[in-house]
C-alpha atoms as a PDB file:
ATOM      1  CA  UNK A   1       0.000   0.000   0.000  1.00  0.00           C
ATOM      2  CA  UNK A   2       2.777   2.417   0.731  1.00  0.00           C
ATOM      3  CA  UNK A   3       4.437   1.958  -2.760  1.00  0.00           C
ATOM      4  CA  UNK A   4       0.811   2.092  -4.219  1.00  0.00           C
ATOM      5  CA  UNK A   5       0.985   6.154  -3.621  1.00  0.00           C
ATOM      6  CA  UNK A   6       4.093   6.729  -2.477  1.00  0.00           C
ATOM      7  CA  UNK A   7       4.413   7.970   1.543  1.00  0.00           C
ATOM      8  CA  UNK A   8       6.234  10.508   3.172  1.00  0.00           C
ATOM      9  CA  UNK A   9       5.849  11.169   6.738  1.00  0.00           C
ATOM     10  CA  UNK A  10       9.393  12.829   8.071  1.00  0.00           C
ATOM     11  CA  UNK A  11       9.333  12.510  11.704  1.00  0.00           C
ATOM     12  CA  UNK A  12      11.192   9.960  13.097  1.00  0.00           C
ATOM     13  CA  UNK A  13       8.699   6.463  13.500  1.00  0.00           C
ATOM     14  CA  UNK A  14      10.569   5.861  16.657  1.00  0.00           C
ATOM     15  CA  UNK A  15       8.422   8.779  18.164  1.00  0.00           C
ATOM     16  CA  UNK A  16       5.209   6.371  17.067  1.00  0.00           C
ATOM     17  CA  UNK A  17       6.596   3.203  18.063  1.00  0.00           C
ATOM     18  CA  UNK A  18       7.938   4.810  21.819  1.00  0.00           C
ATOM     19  CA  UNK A  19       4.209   6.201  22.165  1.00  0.00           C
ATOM     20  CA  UNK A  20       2.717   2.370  21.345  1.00  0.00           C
ATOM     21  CA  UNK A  21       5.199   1.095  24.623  1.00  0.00           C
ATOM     22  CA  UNK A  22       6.521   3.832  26.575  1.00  0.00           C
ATOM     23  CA  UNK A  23       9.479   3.262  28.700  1.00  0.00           C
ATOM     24  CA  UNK A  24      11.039   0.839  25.988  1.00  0.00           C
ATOM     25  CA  UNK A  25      13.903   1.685  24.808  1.00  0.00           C
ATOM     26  CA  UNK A  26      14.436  -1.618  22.837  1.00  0.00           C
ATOM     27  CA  UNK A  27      11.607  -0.204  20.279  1.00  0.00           C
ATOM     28  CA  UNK A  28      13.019   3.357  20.405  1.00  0.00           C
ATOM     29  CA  UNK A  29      16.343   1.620  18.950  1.00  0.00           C
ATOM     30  CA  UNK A  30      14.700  -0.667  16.852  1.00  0.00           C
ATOM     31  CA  UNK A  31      13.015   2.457  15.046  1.00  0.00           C
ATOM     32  CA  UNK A  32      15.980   4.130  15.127  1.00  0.00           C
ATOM     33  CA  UNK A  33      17.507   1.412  12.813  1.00  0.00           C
ATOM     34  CA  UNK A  34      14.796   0.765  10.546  1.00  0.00           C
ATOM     35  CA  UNK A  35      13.924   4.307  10.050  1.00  0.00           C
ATOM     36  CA  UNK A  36      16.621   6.342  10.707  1.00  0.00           C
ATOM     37  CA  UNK A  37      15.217   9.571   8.514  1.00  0.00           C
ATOM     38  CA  UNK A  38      11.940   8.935   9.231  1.00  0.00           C
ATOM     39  CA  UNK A  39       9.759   7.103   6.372  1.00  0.00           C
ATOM     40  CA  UNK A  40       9.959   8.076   2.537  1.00  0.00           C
ATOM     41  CA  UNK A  41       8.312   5.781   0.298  1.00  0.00           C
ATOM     42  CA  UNK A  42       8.258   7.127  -3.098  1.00  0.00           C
ATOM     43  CA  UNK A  43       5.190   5.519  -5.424  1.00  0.00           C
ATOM     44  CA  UNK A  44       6.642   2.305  -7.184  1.00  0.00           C
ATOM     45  CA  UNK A  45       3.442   0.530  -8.682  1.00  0.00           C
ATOM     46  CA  UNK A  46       5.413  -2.348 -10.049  1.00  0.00           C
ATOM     47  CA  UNK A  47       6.296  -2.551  -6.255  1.00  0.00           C
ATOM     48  CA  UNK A  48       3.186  -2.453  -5.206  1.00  0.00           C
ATOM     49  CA  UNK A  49       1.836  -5.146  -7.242  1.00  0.00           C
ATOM     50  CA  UNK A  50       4.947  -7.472  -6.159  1.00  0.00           C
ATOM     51  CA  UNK A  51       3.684  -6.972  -2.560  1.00  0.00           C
ATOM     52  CA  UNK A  52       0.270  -7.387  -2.818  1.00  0.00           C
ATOM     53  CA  UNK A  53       0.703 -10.404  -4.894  1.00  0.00           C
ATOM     54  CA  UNK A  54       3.235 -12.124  -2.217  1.00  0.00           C
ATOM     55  CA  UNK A  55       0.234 -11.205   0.141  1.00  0.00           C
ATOM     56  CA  UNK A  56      -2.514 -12.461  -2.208  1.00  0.00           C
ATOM     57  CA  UNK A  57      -0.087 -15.444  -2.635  1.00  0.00           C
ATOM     58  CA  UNK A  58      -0.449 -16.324   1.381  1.00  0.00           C
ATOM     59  CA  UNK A  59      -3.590 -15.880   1.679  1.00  0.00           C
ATOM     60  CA  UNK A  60      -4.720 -12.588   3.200  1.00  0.00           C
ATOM     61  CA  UNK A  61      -8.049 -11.263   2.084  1.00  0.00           C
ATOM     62  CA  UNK A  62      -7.371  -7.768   1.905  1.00  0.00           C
ATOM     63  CA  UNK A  63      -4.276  -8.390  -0.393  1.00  0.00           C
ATOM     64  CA  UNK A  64      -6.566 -10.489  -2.624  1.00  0.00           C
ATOM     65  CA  UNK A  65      -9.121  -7.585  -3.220  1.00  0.00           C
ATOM     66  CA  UNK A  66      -6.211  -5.315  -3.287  1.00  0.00           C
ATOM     67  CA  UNK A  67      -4.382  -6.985  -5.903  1.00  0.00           C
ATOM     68  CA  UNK A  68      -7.513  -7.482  -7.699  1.00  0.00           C
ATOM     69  CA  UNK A  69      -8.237  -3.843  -8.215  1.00  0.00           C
ATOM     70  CA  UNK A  70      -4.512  -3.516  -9.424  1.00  0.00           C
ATOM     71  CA  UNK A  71      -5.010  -6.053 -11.835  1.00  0.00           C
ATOM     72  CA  UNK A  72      -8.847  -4.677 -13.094  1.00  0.00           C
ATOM     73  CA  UNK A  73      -6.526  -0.746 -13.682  1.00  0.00           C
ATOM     74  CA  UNK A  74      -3.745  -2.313 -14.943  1.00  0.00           C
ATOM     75  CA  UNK A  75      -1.536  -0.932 -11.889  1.00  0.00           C
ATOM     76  CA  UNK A  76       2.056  -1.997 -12.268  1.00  0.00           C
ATOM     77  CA  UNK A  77       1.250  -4.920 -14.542  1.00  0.00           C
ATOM     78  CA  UNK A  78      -1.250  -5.940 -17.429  1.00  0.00           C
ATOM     79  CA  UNK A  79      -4.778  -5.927 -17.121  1.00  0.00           C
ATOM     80  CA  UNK A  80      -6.209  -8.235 -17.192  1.00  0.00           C
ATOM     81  CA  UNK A  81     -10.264  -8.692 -16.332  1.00  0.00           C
ATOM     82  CA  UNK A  82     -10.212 -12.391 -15.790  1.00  0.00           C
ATOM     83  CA  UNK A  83      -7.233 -12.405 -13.446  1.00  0.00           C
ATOM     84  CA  UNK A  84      -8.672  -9.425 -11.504  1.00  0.00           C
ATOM     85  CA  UNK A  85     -12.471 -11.881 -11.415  1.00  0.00           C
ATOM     86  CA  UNK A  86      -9.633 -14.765 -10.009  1.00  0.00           C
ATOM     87  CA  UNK A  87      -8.663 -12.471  -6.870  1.00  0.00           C
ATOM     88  CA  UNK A  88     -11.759 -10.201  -6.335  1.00  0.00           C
ATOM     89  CA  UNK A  89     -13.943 -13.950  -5.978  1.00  0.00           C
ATOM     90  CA  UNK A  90     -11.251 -15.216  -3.139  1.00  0.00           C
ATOM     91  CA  UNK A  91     -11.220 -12.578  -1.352  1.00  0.00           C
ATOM     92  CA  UNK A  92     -14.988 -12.213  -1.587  1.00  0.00           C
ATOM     93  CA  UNK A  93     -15.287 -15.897  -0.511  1.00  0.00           C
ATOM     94  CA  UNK A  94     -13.111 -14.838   2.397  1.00  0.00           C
ATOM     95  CA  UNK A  95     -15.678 -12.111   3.207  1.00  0.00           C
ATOM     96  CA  UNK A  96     -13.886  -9.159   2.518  1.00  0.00           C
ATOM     97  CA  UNK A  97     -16.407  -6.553   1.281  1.00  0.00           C
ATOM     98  CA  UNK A  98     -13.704  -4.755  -1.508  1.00  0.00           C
ATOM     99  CA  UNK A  99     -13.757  -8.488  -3.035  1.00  0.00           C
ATOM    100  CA  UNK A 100     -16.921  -8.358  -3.188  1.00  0.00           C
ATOM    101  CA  UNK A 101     -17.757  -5.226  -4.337  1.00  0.00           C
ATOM    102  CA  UNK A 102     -15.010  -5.828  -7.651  1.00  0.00           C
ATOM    103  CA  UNK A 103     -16.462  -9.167  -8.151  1.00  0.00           C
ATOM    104  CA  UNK A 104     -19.663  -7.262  -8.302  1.00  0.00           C
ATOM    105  CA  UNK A 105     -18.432  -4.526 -10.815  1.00  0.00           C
ATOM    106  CA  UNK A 106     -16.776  -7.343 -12.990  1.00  0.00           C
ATOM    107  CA  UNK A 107     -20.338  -8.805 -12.979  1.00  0.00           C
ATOM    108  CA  UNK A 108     -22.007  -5.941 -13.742  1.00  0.00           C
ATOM    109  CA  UNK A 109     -20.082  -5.065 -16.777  1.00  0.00           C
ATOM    110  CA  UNK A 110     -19.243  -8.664 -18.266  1.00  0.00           C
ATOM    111  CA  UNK A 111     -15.586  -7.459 -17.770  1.00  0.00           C
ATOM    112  CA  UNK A 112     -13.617 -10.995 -16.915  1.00  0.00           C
ATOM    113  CA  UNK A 113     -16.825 -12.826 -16.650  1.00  0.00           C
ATOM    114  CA  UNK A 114     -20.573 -13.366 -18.748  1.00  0.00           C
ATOM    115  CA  UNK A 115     -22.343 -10.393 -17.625  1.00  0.00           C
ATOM    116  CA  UNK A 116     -25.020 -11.407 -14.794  1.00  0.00           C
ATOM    117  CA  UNK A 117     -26.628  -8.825 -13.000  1.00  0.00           C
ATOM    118  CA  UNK A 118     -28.378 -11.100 -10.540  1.00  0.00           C
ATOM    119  CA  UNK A 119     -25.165 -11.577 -10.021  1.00  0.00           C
ATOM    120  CA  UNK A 120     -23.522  -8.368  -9.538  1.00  0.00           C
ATOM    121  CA  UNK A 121     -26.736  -7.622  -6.884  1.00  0.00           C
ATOM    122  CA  UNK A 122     -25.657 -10.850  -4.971  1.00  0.00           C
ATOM    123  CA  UNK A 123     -22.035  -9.895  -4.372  1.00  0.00           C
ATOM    124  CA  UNK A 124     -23.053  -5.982  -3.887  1.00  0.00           C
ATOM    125  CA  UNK A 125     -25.415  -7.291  -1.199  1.00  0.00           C
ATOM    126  CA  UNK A 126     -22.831  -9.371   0.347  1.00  0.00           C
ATOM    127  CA  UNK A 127     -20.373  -5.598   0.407  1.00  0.00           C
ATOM    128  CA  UNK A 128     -23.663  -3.692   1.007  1.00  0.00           C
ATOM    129  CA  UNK A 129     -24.229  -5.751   4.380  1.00  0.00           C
ATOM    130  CA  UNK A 130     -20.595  -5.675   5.380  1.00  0.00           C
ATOM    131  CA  UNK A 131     -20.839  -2.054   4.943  1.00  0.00           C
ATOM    132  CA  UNK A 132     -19.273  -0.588   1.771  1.00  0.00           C
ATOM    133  CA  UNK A 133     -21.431   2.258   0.808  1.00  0.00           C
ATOM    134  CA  UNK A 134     -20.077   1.950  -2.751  1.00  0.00           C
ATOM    135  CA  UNK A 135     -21.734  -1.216  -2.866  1.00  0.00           C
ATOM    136  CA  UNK A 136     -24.879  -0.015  -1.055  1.00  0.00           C
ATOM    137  CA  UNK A 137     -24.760   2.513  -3.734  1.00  0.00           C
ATOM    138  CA  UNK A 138     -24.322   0.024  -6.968  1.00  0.00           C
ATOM    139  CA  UNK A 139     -27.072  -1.842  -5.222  1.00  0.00           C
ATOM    140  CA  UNK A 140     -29.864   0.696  -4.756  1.00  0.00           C
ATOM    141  CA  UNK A 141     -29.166   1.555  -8.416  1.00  0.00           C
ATOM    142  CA  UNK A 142     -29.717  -1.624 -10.072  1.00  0.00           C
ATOM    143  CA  UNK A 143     -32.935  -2.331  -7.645  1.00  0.00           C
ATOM    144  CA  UNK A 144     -33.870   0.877  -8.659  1.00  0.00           C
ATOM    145  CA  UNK A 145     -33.246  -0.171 -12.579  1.00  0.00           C
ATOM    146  CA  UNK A 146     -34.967  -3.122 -12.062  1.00  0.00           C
ATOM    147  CA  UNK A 147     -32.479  -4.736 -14.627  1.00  0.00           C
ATOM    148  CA  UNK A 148     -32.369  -8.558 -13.138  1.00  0.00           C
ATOM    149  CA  UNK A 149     -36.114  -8.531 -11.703  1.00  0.00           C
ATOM    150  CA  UNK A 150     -39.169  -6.150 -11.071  1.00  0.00           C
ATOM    151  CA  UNK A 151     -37.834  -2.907  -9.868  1.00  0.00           C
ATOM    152  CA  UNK A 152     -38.100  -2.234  -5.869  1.00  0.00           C
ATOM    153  CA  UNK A 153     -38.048   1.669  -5.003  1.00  0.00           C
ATOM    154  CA  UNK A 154     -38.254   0.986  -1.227  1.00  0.00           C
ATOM    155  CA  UNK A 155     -35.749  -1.042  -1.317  1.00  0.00           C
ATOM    156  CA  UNK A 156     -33.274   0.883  -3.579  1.00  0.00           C
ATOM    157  CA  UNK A 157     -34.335   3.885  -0.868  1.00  0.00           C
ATOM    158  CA  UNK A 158     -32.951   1.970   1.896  1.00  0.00           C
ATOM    159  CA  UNK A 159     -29.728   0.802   0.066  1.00  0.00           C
ATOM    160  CA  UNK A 160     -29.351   4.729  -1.328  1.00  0.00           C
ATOM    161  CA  UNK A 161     -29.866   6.537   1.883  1.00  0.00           C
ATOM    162  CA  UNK A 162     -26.835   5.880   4.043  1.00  0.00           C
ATOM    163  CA  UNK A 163     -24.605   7.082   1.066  1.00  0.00           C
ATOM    164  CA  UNK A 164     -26.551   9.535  -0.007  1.00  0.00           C
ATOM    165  CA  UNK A 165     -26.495  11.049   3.474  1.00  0.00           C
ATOM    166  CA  UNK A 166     -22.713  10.595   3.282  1.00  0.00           C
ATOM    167  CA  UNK A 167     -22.279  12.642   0.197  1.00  0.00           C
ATOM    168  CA  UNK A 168     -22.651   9.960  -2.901  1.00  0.00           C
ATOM    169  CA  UNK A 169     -23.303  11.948  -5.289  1.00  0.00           C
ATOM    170  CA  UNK A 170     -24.450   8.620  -7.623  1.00  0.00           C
ATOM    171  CA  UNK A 171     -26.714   7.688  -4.210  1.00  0.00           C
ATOM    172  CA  UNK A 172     -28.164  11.378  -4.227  1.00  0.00           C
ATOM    173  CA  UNK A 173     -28.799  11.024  -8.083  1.00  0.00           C
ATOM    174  CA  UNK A 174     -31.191   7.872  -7.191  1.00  0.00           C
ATOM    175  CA  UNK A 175     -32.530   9.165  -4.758  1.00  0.00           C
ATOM    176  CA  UNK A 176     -33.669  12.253  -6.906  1.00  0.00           C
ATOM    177  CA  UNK A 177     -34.817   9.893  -9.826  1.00  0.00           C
ATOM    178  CA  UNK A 178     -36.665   7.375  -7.233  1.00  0.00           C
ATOM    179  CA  UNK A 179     -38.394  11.086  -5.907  1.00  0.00           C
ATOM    180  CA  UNK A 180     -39.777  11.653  -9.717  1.00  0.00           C
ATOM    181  CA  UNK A 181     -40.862   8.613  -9.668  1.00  0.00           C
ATOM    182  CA  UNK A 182     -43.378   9.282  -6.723  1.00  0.00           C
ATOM    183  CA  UNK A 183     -44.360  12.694  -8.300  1.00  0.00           C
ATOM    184  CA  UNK A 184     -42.337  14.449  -5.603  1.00  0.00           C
ATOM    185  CA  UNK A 185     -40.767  17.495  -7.383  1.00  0.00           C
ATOM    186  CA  UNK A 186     -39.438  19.341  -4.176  1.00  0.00           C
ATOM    187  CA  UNK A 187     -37.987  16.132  -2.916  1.00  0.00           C
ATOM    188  CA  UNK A 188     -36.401  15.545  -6.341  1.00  0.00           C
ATOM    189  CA  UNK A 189     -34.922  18.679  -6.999  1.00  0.00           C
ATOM    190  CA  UNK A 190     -33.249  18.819  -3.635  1.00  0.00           C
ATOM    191  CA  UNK A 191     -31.643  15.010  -4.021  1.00  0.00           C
ATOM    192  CA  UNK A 192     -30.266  16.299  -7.587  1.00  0.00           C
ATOM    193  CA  UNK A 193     -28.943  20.077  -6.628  1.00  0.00           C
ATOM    194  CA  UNK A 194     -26.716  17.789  -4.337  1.00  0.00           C
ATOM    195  CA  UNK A 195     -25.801  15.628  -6.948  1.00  0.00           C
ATOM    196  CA  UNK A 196     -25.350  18.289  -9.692  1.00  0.00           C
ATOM    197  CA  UNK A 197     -22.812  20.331  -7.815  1.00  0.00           C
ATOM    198  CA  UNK A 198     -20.242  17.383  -7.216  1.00  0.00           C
ATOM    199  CA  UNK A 199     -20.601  17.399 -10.325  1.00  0.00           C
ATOM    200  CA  UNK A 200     -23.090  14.747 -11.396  1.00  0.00           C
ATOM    201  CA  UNK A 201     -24.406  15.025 -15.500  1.00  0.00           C
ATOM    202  CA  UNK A 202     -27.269  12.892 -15.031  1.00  0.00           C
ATOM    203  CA  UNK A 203     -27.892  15.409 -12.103  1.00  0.00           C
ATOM    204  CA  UNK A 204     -27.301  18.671 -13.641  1.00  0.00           C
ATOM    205  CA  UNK A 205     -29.965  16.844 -16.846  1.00  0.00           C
ATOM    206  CA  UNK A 206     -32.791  15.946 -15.095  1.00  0.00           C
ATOM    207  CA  UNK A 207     -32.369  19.526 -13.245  1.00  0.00           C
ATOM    208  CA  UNK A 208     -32.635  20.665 -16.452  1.00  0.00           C
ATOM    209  CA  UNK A 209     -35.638  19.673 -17.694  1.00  0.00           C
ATOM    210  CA  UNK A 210     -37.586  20.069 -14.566  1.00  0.00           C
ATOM    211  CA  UNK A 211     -36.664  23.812 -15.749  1.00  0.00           C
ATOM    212  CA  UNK A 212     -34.740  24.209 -12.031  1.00  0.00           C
ATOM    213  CA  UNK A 213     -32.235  27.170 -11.528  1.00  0.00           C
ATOM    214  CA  UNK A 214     -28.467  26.455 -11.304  1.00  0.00           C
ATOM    215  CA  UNK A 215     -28.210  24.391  -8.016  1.00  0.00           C
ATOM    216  CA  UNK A 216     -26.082  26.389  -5.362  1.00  0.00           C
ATOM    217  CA  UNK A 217     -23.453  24.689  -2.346  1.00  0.00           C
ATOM    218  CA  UNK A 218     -25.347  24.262   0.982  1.00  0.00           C
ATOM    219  CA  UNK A 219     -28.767  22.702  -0.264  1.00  0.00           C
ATOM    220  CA  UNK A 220     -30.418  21.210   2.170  1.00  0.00           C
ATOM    221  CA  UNK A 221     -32.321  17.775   1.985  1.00  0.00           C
END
């Protein structure tokens, strides 16, 4: 992770590791050796995918859904969709909601895999529950689609509301588009002004032809 982005924190780690056991001065001299200047890590991604892949390699979950996503980007090696659907899957098997969540986005797009979106809405559930509001996001949208079965608004509202509330502006979007939907204007144009200045073109559209004003900073829901 630290050759991922690179790192730089310059004072000394021994202040961190004394802090974690005061009064040792075996840690304040093991510090001392191993980061004498304090820690500079400049970004290396073929580094990074070397580590996460001796991770991956042993095991550890995290790594796995790590080195998936490098694999999906094509960070410090080729990409490569099915590899990434290889990693994302055990990790996701593991329970680790970033597995998960990529399995679900391979899914989703046929990337690596036959597209399935009963699929993709299995895994985001599994990331949804564990917490990932990306996930709880993805989730709400397809429900809301209704791509893989009958559309279910209340349901997409539950999935969209945490991350909405959190700032999503893809969550704020469906929320806005799931308002429409029950006729509520003032509702709807509140959910998209929040979208629309992050940013959001779907947003800043369906602003548009509701005929609303430029959306300002501060709207409240």
């Amino acid at each position: 992770m630290a050759y991922l982005s690179g790192v730089t924190g310059r004072a000394p780690a021994a202040a961190w590791l004394t802090e974690a056991r005061r009064g040792s001065s075996k840690t304040a001299s093991n510090a001392h050796l191993l980061y004498p200047r304090g820690l500079d890590v400049k970004a290396d991604p073929a580094l990074a995918f070397t580590w996460a892949k001796a991770a991956a390699d042993r095991g550890l979950a995290c790594a796995e859904a790590n080195l998936g996503m490098l694999v999906t980007r094509g960070i410090g090696c080729p990409q490569d969709f099915a590899e990434a659907a290889f990693w994302y899957r055990r990790a996701a098997e593991k329970g680790e909601a970033a597995g998960a969540l990529g399995i679900g986005i391979l899914y989703e797009g046929g990337l690596g895999v036959a597209k399935n979106i009963a699929e993709a809405m299995r895994w985001y559930r599994a990331a949804a529950e564990a917490g990932n509001q990306v996930a709880a996001t993805a989730l709400g949208l397809l429900l809301m689609s209704g791509e893989a079965a009958a559309p279910d608004p209340a349901e997409a509202h539950r999935w969209l509301g945490g991350p909405a509330a959190r700032g999503s502006a893809h969550a704020q979007y469906g929320l806005g588009l799931l308002a429409l939907r029950r006729h509520d204007e003032l509702r709807a144009r509140l959910w998209l002004g929040k979208a629309a200045v992050q940013g959001h073109a779907g947003a800043r559209l369906a602003l548009a032809e509701l005929g609303s004003a430029e959306p300002t900073v501060g709207q409240k829901a």
